[in-house]
C-alpha atoms as a PDB file:
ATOM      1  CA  UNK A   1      19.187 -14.615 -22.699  1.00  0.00           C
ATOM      2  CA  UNK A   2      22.149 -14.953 -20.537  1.00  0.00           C
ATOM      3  CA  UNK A   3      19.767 -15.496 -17.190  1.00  0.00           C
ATOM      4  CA  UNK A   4      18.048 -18.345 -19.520  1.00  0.00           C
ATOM      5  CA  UNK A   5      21.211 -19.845 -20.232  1.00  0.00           C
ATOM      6  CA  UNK A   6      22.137 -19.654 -16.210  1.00  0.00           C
ATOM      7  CA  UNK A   7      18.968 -21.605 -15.606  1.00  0.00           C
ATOM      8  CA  UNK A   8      19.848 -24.032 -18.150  1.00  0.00           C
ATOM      9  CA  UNK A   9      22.860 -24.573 -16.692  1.00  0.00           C
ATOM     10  CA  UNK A  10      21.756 -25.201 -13.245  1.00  0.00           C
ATOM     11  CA  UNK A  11      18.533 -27.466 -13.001  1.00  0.00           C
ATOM     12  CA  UNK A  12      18.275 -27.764  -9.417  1.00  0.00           C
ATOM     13  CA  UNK A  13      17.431 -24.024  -9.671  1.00  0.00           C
ATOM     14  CA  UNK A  14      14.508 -24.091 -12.669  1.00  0.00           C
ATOM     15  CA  UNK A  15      11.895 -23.278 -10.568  1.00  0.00           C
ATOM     16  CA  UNK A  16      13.179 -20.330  -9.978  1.00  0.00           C
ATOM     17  CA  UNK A  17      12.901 -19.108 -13.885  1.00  0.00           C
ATOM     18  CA  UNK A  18       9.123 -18.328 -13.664  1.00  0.00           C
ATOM     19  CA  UNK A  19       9.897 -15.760 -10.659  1.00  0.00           C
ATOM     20  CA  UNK A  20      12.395 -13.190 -12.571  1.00  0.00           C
ATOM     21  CA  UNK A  21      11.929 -10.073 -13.806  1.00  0.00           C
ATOM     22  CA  UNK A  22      14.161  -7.400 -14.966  1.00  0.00           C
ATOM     23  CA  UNK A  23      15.098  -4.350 -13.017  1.00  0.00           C
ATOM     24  CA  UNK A  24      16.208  -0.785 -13.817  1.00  0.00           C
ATOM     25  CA  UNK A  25      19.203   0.936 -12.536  1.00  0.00           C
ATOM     26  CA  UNK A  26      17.873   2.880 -10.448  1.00  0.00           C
ATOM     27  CA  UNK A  27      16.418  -0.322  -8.535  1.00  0.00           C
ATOM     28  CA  UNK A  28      19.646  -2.503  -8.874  1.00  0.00           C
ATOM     29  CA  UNK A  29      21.663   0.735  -7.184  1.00  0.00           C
ATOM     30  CA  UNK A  30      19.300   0.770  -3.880  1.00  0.00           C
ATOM     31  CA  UNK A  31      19.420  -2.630  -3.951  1.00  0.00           C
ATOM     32  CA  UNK A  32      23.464  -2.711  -3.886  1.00  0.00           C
ATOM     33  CA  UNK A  33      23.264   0.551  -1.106  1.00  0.00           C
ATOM     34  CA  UNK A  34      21.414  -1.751   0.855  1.00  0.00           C
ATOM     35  CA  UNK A  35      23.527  -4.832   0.343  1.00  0.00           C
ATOM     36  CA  UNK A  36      26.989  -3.506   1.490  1.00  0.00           C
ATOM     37  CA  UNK A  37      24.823  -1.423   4.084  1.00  0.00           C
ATOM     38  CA  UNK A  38      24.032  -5.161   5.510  1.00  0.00           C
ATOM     39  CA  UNK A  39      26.879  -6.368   4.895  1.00  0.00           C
ATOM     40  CA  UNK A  40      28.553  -4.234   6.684  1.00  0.00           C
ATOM     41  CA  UNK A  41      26.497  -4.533   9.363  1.00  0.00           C
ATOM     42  CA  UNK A  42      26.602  -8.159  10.049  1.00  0.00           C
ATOM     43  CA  UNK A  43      30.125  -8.146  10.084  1.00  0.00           C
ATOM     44  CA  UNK A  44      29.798  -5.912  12.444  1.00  0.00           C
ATOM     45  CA  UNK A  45      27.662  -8.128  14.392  1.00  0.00           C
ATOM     46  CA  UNK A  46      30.346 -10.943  14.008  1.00  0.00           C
ATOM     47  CA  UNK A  47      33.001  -9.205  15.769  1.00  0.00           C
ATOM     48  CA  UNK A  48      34.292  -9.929  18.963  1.00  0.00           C
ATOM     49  CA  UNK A  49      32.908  -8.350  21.941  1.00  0.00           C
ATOM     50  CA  UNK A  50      36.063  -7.852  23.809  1.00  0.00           C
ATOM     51  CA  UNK A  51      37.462  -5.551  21.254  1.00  0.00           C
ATOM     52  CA  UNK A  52      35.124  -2.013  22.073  1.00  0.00           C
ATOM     53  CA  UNK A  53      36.939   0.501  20.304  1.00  0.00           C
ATOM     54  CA  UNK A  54      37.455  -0.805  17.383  1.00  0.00           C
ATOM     55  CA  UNK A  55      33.493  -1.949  17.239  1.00  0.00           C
ATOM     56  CA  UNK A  56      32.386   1.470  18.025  1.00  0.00           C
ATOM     57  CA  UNK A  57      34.408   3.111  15.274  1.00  0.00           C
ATOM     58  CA  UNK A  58      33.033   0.842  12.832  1.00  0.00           C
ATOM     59  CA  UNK A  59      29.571   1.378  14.167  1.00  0.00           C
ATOM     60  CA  UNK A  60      30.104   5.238  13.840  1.00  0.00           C
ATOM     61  CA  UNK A  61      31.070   4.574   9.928  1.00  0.00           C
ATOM     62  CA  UNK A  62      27.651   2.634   9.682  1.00  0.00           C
ATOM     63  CA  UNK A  63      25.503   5.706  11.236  1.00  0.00           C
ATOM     64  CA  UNK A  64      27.301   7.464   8.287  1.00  0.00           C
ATOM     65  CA  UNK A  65      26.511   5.380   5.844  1.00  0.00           C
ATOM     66  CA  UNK A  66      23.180   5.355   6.980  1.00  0.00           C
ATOM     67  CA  UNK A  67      22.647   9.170   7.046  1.00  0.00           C
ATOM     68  CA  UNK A  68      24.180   9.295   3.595  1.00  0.00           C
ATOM     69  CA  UNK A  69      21.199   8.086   2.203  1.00  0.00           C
ATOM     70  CA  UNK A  70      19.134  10.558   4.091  1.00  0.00           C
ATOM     71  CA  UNK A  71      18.161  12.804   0.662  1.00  0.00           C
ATOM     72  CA  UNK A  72      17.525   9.141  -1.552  1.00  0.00           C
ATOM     73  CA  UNK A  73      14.257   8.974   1.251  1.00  0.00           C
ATOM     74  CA  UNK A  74      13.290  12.959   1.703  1.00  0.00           C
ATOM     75  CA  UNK A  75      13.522  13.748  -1.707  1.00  0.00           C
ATOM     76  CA  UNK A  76      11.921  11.364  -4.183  1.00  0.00           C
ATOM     77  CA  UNK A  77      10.126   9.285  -1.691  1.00  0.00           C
ATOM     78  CA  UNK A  78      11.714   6.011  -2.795  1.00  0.00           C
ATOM     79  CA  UNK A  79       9.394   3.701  -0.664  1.00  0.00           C
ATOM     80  CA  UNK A  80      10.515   0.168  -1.415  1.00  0.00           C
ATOM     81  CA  UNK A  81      13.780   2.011  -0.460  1.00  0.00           C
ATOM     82  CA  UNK A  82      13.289   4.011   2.260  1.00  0.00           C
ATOM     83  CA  UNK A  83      10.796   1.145   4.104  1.00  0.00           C
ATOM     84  CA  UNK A  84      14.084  -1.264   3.921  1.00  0.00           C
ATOM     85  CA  UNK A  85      15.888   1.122   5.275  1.00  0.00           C
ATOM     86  CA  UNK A  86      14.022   1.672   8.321  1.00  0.00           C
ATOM     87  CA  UNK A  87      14.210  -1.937   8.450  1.00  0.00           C
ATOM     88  CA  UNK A  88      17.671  -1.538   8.786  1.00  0.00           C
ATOM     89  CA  UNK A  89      17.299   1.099  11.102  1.00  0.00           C
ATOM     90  CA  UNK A  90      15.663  -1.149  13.754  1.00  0.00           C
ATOM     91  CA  UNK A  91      17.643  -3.776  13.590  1.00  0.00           C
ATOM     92  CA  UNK A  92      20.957  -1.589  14.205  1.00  0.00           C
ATOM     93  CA  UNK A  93      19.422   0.252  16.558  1.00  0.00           C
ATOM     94  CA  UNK A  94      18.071  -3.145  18.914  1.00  0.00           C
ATOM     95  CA  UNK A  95      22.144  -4.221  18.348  1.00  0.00           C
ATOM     96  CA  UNK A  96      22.855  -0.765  19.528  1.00  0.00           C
ATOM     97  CA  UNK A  97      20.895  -1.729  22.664  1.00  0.00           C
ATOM     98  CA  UNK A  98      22.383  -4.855  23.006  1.00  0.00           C
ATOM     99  CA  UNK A  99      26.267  -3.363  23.239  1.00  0.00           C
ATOM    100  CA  UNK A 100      25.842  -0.579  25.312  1.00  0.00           C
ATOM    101  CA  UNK A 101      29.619   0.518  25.599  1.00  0.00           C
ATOM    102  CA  UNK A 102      29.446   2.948  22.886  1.00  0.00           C
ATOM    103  CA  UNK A 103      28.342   5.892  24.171  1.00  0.00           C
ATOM    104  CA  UNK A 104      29.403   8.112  21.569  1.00  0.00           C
ATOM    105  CA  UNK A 105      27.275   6.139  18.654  1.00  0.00           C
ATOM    106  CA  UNK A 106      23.399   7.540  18.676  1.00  0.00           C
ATOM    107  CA  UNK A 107      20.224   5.513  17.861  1.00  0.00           C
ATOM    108  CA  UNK A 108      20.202   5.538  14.002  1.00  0.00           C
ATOM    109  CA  UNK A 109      16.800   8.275  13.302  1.00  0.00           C
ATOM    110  CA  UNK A 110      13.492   7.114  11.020  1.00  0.00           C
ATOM    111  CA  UNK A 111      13.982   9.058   7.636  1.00  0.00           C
ATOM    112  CA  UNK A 112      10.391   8.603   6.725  1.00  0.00           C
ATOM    113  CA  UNK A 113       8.288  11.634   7.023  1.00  0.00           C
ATOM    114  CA  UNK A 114       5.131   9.808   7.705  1.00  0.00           C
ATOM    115  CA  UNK A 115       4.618   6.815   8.742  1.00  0.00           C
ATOM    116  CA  UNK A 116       2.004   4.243   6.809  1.00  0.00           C
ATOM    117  CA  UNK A 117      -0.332   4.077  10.346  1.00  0.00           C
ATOM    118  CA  UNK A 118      -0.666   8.138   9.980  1.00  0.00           C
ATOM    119  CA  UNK A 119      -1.165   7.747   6.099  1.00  0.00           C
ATOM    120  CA  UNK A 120      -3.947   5.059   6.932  1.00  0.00           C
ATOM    121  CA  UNK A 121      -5.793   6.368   9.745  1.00  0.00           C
ATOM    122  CA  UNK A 122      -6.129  10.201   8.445  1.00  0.00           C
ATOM    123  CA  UNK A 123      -8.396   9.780   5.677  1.00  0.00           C
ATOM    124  CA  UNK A 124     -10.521   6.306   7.617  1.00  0.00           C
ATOM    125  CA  UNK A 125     -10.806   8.724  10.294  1.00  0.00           C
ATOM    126  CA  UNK A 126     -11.683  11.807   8.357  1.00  0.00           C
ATOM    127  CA  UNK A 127     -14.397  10.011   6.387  1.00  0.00           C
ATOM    128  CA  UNK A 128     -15.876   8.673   9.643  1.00  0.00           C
ATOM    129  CA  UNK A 129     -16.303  11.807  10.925  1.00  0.00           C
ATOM    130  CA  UNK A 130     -18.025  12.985   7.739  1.00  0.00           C
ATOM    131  CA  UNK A 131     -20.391   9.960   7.778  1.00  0.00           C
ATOM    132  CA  UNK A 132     -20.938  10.912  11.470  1.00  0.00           C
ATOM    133  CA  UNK A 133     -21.757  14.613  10.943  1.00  0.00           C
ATOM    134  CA  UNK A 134     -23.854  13.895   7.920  1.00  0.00           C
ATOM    135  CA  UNK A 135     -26.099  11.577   9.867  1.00  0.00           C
ATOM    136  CA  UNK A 136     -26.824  13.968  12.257  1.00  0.00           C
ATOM    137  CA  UNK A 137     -27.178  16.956  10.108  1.00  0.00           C
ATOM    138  CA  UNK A 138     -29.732  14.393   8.634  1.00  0.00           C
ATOM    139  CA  UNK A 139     -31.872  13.357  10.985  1.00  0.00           C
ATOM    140  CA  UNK A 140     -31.925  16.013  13.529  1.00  0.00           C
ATOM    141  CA  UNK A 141     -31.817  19.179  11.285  1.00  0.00           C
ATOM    142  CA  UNK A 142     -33.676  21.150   9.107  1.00  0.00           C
ATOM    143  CA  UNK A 143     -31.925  19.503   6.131  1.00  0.00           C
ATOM    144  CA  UNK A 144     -33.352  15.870   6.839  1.00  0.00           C
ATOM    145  CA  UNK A 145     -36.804  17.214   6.273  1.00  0.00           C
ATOM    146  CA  UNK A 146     -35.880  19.391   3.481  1.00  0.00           C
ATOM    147  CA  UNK A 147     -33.660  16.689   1.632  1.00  0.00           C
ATOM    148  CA  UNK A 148     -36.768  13.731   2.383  1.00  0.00           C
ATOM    149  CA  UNK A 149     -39.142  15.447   0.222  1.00  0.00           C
ATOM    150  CA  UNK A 150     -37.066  15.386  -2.536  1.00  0.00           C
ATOM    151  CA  UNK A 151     -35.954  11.504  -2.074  1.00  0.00           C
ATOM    152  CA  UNK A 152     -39.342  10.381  -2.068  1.00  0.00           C
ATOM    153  CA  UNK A 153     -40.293  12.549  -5.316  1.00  0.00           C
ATOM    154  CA  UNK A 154     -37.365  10.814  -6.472  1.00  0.00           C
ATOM    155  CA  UNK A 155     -38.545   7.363  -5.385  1.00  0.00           C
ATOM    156  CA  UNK A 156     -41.611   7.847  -6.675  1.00  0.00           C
ATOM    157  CA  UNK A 157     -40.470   8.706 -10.085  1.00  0.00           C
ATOM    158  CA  UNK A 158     -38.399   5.729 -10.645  1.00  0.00           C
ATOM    159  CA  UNK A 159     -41.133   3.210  -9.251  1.00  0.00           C
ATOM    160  CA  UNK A 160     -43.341   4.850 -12.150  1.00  0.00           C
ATOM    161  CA  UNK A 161     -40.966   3.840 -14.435  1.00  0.00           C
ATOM    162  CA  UNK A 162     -40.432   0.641 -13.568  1.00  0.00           C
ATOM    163  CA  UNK A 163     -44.367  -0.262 -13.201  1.00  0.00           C
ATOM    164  CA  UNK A 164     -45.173   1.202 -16.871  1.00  0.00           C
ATOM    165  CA  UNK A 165     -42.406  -0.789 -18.063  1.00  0.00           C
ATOM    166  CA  UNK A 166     -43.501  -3.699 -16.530  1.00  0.00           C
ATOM    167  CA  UNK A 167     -46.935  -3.245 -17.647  1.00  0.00           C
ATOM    168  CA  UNK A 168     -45.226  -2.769 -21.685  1.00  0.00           C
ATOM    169  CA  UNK A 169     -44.059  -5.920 -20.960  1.00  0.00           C
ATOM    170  CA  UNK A 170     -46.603  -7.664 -19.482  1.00  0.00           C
ATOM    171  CA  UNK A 171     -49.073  -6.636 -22.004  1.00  0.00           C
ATOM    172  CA  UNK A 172     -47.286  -7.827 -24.996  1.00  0.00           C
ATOM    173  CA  UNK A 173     -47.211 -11.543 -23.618  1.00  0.00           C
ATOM    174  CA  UNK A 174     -51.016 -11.862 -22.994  1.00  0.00           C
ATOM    175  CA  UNK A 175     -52.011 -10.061 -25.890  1.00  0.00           C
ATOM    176  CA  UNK A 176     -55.188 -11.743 -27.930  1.00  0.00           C
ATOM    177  CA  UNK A 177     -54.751 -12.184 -31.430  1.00  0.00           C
ATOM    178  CA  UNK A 178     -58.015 -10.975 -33.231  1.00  0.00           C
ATOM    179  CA  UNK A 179     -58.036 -12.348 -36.612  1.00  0.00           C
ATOM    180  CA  UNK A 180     -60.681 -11.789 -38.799  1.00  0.00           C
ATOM    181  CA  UNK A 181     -61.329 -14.189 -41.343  1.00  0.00           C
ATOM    182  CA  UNK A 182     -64.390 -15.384 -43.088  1.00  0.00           C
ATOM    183  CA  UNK A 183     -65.772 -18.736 -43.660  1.00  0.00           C
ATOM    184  CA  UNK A 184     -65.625 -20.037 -46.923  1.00  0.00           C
ATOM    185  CA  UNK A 185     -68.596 -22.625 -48.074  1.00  0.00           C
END
């Protein structure tokens, strides 16, 4: 009711009231971890170049903020989470690169146990190999000739059934109707 009456208020952004939905708590907190997180991190960006020290120690607070959140990704598995926050990740870390007089701050590390590429390519490449190994066991084993019999018996079976009903149906259509009637003078 009280998002309605926002829209209301502000017309230039009514196109925008088709596109909301409502979030739980648990959602709204990662999304304010990840807020200040960025936050904090482009003001960090901002700052002046000349002043080192006082950069690094704010970048050091960051890496703990960061690692803070280290059990929110190995424990439940929060993915929406845990994906933004290797998004976050990389982007620190190519800043990281791009100051290079803190020494004493490390590359931020991937909390993610596995990453989507290994979760993808396991089971395409697992059923590949099966697919592989089956057509071989197929046609240059034993089992191909053993397994063939027992497709064609199958084969044939089903083409029986589909010619007799065929022929149930065919016969009813061209059916002659013998009536016998007699001839009345």
């Amino acid at each position: 009711m009280l998002l309605n009456k926002f829209f209301e208020e502000i017309g230039i952004l009514g196109y925008c009231k088709d596109h909301t939905e409502a979030i739980d708590e648990d959602t709204y907190n990662d999304l304010k971890k990840l807020d200040e997180l960025y936050e904090s991190f482009y003001n960090f960006e901002k700052e002046s170049p000349t002043e080192y020290h006082n950069r690094c120690e704010k970048g050091k607070k960051y890496v703990q903020e960061y690692e803070n959140h280290k059990d929110t990704c190995n424990g439940n598995g929060n993915n929406s989470f845990c994906n933004e926050l290797n998004n976050f990740r990389v982007i620190f870390n190519n800043q990281l690169e791009s100051i290079k007089k803190c020494d004493n701050i490390e590359e931020l590390p991937s909390f993610q146990r596995f990453p989507l590429s290994a979760t993808i390519i396991v089971p395409v490449s697992l059923i590949s190999v099966i697919i592989f190994f089956s057509f071989i066991t197929y046609k240059y084993t034993p089992i191909g000739s053993w397994i063939n019999p027992k497709l064609m018996k199958q084969k044939r079976y089903f083409n029986e059934l589909l010619q007799e009903h065929e022929n149930t149906q065919n016969s009813s259509y061209r059916r002659s109707y013998n009536i016998a009637y007699t001839l009345s003078e």
